[in-house]
PDB file of N, CA and C in Angstrom:
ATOM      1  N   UNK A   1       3.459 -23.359 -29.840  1.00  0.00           N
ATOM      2  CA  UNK A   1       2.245 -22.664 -29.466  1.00  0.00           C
ATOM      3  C   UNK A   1       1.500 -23.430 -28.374  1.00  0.00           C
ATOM      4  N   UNK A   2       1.738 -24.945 -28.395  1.00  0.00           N
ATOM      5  CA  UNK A   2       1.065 -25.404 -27.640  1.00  0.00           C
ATOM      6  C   UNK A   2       1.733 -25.424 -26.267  1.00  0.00           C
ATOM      7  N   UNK A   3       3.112 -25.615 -26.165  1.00  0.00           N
ATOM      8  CA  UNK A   3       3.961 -24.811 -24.828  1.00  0.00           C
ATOM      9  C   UNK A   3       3.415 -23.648 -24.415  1.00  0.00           C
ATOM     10  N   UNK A   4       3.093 -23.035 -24.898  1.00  0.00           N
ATOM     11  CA  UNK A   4       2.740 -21.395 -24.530  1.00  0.00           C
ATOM     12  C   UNK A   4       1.134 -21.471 -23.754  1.00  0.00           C
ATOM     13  N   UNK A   5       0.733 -22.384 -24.549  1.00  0.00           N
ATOM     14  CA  UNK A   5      -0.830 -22.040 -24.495  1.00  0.00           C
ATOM     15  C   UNK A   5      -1.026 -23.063 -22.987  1.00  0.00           C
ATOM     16  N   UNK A   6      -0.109 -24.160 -22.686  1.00  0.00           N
ATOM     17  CA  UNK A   6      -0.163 -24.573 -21.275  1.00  0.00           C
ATOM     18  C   UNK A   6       0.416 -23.831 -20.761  1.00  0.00           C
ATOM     19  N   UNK A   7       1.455 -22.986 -20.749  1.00  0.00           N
ATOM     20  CA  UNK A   7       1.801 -22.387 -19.466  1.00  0.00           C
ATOM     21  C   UNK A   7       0.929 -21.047 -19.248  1.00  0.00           C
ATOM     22  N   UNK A   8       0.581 -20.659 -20.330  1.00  0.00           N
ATOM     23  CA  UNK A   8      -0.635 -19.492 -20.006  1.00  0.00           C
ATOM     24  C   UNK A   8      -1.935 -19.996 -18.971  1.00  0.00           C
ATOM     25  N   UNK A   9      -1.868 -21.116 -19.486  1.00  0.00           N
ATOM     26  CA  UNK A   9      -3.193 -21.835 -18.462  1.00  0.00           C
ATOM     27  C   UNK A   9      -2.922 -22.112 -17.122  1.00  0.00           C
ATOM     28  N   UNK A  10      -1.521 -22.264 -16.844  1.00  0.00           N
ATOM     29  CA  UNK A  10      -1.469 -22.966 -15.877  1.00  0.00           C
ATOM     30  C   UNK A  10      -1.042 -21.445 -15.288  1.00  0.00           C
ATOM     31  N   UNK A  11      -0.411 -20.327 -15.606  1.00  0.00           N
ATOM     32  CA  UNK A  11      -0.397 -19.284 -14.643  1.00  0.00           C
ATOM     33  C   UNK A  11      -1.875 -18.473 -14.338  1.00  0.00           C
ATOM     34  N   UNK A  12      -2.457 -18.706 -15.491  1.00  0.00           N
ATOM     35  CA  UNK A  12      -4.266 -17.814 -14.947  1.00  0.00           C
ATOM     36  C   UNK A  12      -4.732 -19.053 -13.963  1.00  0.00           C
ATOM     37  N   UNK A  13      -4.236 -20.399 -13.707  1.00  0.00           N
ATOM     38  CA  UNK A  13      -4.716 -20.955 -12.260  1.00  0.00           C
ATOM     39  C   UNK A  13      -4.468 -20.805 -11.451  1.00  0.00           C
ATOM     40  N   UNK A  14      -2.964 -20.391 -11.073  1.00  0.00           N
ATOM     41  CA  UNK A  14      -2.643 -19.487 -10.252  1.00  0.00           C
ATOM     42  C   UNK A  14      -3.168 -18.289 -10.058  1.00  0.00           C
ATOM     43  N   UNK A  15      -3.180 -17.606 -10.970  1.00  0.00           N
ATOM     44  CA  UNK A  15      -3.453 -16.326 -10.565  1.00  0.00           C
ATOM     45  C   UNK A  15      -5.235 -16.285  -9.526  1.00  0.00           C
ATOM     46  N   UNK A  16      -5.977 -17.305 -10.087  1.00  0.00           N
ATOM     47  CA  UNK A  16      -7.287 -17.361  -9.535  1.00  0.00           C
ATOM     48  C   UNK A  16      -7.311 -17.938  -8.637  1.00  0.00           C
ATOM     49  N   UNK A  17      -6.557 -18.350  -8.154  1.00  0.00           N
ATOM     50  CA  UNK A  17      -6.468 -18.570  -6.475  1.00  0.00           C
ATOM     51  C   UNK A  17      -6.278 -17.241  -5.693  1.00  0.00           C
ATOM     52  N   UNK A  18      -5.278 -16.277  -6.294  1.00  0.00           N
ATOM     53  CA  UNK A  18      -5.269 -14.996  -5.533  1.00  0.00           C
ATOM     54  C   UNK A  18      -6.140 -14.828  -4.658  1.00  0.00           C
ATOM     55  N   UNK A  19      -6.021 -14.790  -3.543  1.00  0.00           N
ATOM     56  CA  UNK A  19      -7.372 -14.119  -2.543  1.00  0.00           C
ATOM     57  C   UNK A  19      -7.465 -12.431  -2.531  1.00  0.00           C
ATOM     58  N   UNK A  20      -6.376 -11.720  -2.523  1.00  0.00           N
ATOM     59  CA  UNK A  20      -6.769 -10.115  -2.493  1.00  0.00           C
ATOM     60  C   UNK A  20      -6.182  -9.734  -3.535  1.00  0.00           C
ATOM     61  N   UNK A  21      -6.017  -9.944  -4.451  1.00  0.00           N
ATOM     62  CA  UNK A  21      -5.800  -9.791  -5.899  1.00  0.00           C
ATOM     63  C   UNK A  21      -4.394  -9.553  -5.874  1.00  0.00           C
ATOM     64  N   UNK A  22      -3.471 -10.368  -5.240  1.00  0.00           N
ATOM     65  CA  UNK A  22      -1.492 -10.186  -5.692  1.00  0.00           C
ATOM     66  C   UNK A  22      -1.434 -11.212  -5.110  1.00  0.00           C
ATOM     67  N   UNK A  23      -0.131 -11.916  -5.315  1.00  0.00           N
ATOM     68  CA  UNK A  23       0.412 -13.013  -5.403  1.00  0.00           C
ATOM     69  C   UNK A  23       0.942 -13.210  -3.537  1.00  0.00           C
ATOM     70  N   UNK A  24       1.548 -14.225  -3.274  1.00  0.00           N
ATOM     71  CA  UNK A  24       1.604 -14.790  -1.991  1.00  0.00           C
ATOM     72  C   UNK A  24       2.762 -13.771  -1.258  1.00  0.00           C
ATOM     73  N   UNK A  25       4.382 -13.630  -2.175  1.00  0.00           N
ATOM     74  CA  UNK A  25       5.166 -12.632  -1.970  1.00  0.00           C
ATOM     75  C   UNK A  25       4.769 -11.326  -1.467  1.00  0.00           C
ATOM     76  N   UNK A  26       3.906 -10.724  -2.694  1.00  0.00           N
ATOM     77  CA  UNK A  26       3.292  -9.240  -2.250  1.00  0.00           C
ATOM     78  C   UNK A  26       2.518  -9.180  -0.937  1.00  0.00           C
ATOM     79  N   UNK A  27       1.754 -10.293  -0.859  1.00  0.00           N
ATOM     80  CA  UNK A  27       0.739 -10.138   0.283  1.00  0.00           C
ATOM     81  C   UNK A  27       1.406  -9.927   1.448  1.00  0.00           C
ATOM     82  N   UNK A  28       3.433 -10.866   1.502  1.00  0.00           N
ATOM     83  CA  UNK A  28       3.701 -11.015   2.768  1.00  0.00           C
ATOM     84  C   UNK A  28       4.082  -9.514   3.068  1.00  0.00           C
ATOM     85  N   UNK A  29       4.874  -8.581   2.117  1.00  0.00           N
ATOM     86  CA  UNK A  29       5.335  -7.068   1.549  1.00  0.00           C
ATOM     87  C   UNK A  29       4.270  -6.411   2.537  1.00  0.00           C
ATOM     88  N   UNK A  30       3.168  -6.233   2.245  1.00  0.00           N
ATOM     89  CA  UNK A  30       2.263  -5.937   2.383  1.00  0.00           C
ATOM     90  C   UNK A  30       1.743  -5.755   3.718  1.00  0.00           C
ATOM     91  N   UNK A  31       2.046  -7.129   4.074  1.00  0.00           N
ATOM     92  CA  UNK A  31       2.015  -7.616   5.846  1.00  0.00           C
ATOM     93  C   UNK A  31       2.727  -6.975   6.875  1.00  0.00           C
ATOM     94  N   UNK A  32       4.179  -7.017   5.871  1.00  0.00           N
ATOM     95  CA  UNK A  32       5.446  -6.449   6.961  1.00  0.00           C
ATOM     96  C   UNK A  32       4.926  -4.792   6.851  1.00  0.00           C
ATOM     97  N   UNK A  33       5.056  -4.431   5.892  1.00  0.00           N
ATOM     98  CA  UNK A  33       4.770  -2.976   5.614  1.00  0.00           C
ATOM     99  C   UNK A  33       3.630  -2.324   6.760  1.00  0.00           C
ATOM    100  N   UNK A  34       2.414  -3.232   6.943  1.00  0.00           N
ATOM    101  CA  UNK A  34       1.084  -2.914   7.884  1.00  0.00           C
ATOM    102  C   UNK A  34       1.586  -2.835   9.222  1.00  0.00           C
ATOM    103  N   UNK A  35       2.490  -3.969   9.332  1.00  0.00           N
ATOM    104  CA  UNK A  35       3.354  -4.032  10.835  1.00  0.00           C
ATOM    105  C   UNK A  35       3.963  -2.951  11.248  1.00  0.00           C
ATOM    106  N   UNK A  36       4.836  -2.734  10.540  1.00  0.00           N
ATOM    107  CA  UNK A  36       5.799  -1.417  10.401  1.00  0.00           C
ATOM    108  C   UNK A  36       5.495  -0.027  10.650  1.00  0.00           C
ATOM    109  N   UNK A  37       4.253  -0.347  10.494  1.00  0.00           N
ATOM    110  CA  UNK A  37       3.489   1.029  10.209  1.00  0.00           C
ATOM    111  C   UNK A  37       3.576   1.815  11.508  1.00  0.00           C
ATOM    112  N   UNK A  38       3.707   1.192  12.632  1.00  0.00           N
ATOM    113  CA  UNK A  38       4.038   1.212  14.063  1.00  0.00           C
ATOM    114  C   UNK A  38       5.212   2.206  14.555  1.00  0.00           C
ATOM    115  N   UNK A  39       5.787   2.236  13.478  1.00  0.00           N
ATOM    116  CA  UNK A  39       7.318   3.169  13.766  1.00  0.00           C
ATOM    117  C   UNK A  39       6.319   4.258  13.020  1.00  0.00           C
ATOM    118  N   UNK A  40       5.661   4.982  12.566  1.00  0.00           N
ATOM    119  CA  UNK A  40       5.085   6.160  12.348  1.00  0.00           C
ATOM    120  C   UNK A  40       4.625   7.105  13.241  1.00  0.00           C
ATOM    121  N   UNK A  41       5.233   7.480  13.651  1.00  0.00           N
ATOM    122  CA  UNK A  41       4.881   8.685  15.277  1.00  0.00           C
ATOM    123  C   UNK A  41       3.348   9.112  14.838  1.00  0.00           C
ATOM    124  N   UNK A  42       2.809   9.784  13.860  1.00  0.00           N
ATOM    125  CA  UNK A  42       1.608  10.683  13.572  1.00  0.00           C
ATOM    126  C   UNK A  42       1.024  10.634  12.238  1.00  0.00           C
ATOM    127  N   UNK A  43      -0.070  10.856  12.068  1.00  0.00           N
ATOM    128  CA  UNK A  43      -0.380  10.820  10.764  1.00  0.00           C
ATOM    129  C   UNK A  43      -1.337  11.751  11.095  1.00  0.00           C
ATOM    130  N   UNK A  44      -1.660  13.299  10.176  1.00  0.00           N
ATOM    131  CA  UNK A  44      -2.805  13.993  10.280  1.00  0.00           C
ATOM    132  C   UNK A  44      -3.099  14.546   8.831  1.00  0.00           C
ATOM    133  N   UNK A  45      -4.839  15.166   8.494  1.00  0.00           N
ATOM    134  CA  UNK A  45      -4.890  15.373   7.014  1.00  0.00           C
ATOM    135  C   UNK A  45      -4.062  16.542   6.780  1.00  0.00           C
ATOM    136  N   UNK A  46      -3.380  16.478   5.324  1.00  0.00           N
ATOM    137  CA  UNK A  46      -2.673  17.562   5.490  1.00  0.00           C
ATOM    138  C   UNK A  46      -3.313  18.398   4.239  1.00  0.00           C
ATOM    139  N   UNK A  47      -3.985  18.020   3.597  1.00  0.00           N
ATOM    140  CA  UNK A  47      -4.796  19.216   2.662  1.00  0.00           C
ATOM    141  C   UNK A  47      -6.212  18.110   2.193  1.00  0.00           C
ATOM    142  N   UNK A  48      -7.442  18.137   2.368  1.00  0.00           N
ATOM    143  CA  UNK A  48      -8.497  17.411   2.527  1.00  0.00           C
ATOM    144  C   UNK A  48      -9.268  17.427   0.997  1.00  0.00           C
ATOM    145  N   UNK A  49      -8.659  18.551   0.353  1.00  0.00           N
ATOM    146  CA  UNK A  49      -9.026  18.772  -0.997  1.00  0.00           C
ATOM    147  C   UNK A  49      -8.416  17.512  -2.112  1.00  0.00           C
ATOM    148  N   UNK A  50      -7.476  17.357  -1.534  1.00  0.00           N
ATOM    149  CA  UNK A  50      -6.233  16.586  -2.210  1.00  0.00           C
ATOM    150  C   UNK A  50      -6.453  15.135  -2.388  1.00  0.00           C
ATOM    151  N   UNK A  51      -7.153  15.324  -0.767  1.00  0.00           N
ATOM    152  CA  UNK A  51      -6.887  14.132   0.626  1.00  0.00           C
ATOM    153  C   UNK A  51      -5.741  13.110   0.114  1.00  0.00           C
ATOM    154  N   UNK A  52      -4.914  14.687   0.542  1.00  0.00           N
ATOM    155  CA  UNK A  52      -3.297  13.938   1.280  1.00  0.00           C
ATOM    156  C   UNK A  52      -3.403  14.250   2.896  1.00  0.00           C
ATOM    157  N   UNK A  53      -2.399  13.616   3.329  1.00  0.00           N
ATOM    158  CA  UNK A  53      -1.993  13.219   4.638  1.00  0.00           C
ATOM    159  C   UNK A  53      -0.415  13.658   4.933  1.00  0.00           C
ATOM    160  N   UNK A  54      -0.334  14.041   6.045  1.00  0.00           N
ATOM    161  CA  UNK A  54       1.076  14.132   6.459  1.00  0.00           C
ATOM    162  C   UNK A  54       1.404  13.083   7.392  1.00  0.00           C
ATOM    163  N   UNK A  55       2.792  12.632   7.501  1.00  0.00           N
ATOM    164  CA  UNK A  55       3.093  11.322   8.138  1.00  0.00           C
ATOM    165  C   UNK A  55       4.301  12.030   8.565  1.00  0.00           C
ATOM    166  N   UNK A  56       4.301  11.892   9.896  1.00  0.00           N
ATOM    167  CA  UNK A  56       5.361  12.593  10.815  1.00  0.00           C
ATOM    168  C   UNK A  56       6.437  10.833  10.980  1.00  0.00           C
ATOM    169  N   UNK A  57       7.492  11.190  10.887  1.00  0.00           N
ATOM    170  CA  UNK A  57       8.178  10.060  11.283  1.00  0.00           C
ATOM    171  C   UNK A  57       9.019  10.469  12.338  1.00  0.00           C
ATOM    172  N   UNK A  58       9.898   9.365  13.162  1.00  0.00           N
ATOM    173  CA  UNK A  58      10.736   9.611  14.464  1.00  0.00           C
ATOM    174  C   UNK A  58      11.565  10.519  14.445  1.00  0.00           C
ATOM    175  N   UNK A  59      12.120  10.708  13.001  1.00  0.00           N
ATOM    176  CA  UNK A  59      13.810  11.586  12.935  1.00  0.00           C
ATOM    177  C   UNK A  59      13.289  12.938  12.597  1.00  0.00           C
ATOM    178  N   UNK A  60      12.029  13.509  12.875  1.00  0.00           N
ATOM    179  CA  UNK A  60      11.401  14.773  12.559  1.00  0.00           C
ATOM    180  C   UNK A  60      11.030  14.984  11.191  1.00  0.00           C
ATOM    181  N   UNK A  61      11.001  14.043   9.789  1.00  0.00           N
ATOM    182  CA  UNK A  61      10.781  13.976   8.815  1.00  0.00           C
ATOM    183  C   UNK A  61       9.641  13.989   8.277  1.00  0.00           C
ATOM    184  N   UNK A  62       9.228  14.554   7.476  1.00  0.00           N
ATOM    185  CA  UNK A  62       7.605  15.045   7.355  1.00  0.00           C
ATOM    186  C   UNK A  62       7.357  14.309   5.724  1.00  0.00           C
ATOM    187  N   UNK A  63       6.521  13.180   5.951  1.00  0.00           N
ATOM    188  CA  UNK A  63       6.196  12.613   4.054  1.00  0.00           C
ATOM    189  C   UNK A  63       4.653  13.115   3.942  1.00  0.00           C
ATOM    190  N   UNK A  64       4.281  13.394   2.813  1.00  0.00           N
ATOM    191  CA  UNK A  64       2.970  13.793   2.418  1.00  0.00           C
ATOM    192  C   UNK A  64       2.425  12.289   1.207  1.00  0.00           C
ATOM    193  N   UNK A  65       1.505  11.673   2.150  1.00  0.00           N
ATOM    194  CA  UNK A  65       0.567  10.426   1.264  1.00  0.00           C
ATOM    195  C   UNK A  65      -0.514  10.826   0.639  1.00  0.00           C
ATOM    196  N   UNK A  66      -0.912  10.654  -0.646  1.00  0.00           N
ATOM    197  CA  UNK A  66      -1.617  10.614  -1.235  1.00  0.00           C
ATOM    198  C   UNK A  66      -2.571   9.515  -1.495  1.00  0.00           C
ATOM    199  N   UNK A  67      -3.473   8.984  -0.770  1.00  0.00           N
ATOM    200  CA  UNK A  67      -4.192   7.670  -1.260  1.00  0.00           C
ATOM    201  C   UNK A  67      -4.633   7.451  -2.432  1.00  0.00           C
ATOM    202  N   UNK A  68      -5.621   8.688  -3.184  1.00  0.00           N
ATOM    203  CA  UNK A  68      -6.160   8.588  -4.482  1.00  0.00           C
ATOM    204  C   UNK A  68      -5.318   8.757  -5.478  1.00  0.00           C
ATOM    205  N   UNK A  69      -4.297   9.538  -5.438  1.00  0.00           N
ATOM    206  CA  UNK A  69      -3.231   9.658  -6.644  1.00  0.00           C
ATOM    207  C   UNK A  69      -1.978   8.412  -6.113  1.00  0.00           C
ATOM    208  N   UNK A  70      -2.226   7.557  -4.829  1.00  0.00           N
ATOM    209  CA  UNK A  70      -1.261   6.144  -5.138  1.00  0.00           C
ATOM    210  C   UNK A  70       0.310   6.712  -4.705  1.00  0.00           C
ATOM    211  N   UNK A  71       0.741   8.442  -4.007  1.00  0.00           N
ATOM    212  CA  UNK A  71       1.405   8.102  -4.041  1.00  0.00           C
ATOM    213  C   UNK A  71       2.067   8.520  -2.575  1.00  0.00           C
ATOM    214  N   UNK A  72       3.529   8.704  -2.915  1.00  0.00           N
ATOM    215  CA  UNK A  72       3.740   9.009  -1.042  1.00  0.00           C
ATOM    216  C   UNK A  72       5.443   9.900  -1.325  1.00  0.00           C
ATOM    217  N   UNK A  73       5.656  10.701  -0.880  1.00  0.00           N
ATOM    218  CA  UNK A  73       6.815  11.379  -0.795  1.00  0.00           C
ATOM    219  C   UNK A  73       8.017  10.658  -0.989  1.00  0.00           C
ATOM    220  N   UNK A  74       8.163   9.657  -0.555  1.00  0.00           N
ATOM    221  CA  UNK A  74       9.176   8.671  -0.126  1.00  0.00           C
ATOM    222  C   UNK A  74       9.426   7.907  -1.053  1.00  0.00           C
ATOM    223  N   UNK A  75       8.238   7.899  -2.184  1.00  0.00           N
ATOM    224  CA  UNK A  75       8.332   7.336  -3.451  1.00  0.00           C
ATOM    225  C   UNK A  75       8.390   6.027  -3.966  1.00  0.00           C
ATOM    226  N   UNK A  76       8.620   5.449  -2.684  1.00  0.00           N
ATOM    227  CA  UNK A  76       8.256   4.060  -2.172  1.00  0.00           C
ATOM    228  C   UNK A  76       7.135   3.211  -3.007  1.00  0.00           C
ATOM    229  N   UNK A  77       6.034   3.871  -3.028  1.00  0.00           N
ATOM    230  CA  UNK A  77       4.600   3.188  -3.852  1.00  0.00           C
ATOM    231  C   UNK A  77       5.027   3.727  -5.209  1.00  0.00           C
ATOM    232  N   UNK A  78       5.868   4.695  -6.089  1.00  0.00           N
ATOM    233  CA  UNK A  78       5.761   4.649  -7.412  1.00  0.00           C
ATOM    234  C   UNK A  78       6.295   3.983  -7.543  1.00  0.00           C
ATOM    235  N   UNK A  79       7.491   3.650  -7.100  1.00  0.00           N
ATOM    236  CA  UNK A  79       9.031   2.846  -7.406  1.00  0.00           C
ATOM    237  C   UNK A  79       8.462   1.449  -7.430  1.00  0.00           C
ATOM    238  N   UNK A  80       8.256   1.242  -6.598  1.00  0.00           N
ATOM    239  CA  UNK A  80       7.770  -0.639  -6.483  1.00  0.00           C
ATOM    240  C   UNK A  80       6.487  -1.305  -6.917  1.00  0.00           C
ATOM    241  N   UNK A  81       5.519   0.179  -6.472  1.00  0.00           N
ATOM    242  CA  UNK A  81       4.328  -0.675  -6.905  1.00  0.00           C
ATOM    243  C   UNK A  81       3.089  -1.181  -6.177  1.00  0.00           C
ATOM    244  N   UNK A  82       3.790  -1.126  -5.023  1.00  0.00           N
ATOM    245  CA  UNK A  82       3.027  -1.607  -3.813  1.00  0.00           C
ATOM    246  C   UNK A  82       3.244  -0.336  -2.377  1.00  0.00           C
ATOM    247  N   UNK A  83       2.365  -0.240  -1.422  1.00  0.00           N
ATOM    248  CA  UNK A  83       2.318   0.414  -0.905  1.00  0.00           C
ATOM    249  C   UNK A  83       3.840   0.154   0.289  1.00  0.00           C
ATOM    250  N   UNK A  84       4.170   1.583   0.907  1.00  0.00           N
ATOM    251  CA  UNK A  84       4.740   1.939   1.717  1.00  0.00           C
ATOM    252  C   UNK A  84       4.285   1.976   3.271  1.00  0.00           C
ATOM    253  N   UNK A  85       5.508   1.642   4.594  1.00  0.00           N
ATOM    254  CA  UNK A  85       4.636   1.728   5.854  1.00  0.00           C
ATOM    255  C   UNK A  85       3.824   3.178   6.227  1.00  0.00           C
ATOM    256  N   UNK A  86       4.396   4.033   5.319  1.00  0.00           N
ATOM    257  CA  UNK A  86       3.928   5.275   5.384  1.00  0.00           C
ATOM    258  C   UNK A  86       2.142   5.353   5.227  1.00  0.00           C
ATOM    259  N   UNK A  87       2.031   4.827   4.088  1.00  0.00           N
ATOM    260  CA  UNK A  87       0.971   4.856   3.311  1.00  0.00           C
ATOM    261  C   UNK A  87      -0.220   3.929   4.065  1.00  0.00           C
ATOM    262  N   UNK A  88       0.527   2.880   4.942  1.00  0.00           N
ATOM    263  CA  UNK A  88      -0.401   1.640   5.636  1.00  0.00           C
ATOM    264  C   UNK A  88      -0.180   2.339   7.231  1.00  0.00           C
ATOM    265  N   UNK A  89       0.015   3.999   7.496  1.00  0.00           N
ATOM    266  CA  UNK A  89       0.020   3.904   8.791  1.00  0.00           C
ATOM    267  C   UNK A  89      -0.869   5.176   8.169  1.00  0.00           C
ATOM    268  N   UNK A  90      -1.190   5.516   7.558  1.00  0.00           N
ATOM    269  CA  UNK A  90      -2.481   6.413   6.972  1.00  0.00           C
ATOM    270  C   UNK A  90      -3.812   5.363   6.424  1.00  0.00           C
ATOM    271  N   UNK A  91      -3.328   4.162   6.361  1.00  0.00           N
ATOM    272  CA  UNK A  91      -4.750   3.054   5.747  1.00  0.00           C
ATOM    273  C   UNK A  91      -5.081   2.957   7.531  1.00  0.00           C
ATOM    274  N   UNK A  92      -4.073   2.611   8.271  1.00  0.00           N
ATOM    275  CA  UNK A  92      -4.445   1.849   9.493  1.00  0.00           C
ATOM    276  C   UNK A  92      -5.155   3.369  10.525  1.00  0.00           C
ATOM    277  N   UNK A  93      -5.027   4.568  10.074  1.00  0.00           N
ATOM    278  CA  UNK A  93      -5.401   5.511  11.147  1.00  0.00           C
ATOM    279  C   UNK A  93      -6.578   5.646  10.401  1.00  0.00           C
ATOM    280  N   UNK A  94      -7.026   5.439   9.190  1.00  0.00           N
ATOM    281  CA  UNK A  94      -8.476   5.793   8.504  1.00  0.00           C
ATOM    282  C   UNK A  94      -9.621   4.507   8.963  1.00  0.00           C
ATOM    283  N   UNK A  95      -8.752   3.408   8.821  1.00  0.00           N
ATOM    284  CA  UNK A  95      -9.938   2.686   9.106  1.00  0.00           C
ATOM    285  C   UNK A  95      -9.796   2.577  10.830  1.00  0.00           C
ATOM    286  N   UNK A  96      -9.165   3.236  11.688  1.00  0.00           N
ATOM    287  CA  UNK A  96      -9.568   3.356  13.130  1.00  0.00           C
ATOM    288  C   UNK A  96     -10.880   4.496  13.527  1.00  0.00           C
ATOM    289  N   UNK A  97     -10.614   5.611  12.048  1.00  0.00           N
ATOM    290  CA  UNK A  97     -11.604   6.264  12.473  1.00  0.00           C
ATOM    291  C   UNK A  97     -13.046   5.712  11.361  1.00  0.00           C
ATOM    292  N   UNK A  98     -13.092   4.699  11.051  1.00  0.00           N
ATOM    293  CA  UNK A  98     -14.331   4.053  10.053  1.00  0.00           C
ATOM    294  C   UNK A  98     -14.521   4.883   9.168  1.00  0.00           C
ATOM    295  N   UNK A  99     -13.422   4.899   8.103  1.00  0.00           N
ATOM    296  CA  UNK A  99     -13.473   5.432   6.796  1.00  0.00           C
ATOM    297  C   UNK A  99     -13.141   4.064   6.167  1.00  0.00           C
ATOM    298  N   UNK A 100     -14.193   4.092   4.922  1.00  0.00           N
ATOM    299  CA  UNK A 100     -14.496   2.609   4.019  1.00  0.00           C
ATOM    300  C   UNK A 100     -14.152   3.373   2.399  1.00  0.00           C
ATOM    301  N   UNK A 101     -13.595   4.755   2.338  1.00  0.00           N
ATOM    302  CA  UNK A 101     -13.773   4.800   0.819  1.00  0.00           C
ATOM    303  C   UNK A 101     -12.589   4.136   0.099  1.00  0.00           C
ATOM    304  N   UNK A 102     -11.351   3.624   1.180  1.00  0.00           N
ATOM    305  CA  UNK A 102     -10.546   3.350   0.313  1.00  0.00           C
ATOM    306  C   UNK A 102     -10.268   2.292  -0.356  1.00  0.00           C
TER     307      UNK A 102
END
């Protein structure tokens, strides 16, 4: 118990270093994914009720993102967990036009 009860301690010290609440791996995920986002030809709203988004990609492929329901056609953000370039080329066109709700 007392094995347990140090390594519990010693991962919640880690964990409180977190700066944006995930670990150093995810953040880099995260990074590449924001980068990436660059290969996304278009992003426009595609039903405002929903507020989903359509994300036009190069090969004429059409994904529909969902920010508030987390998810994205591509399935990318259920599967893993973490967001898709899809999803970070709809974060990166919202906050160009100064949208803060997300």
């Amino acid at each position: 118990m007392q094995k347990l009860g140090k390594k519990w301690d010693k991962r919640k010290a880690e964990v409180d270093k977190w700066v944006n609440g995930v670990g150093g791996r995810i953040e880099k995920k995260l990074k590449r994914a924001y980068d990436e986002a660059e290969s996304v030809i278009d992003v426009q709203m595609h039903n405002s009720a929903r507020g989903e988004y359509a994300v036009q990609l190069s090969n004429s492929r059409r994904l529909v993102v969902n920010l508030s329901n987390g998810t994205c056609s591509c399935r990318w953000w259920q599967i893993r967990g973490y967001p898709c370039k899809h999803v970070m080329a709809v974060v990166k066109k919202e906050k160009k036009n100064g949208c803060t709700t997300m």
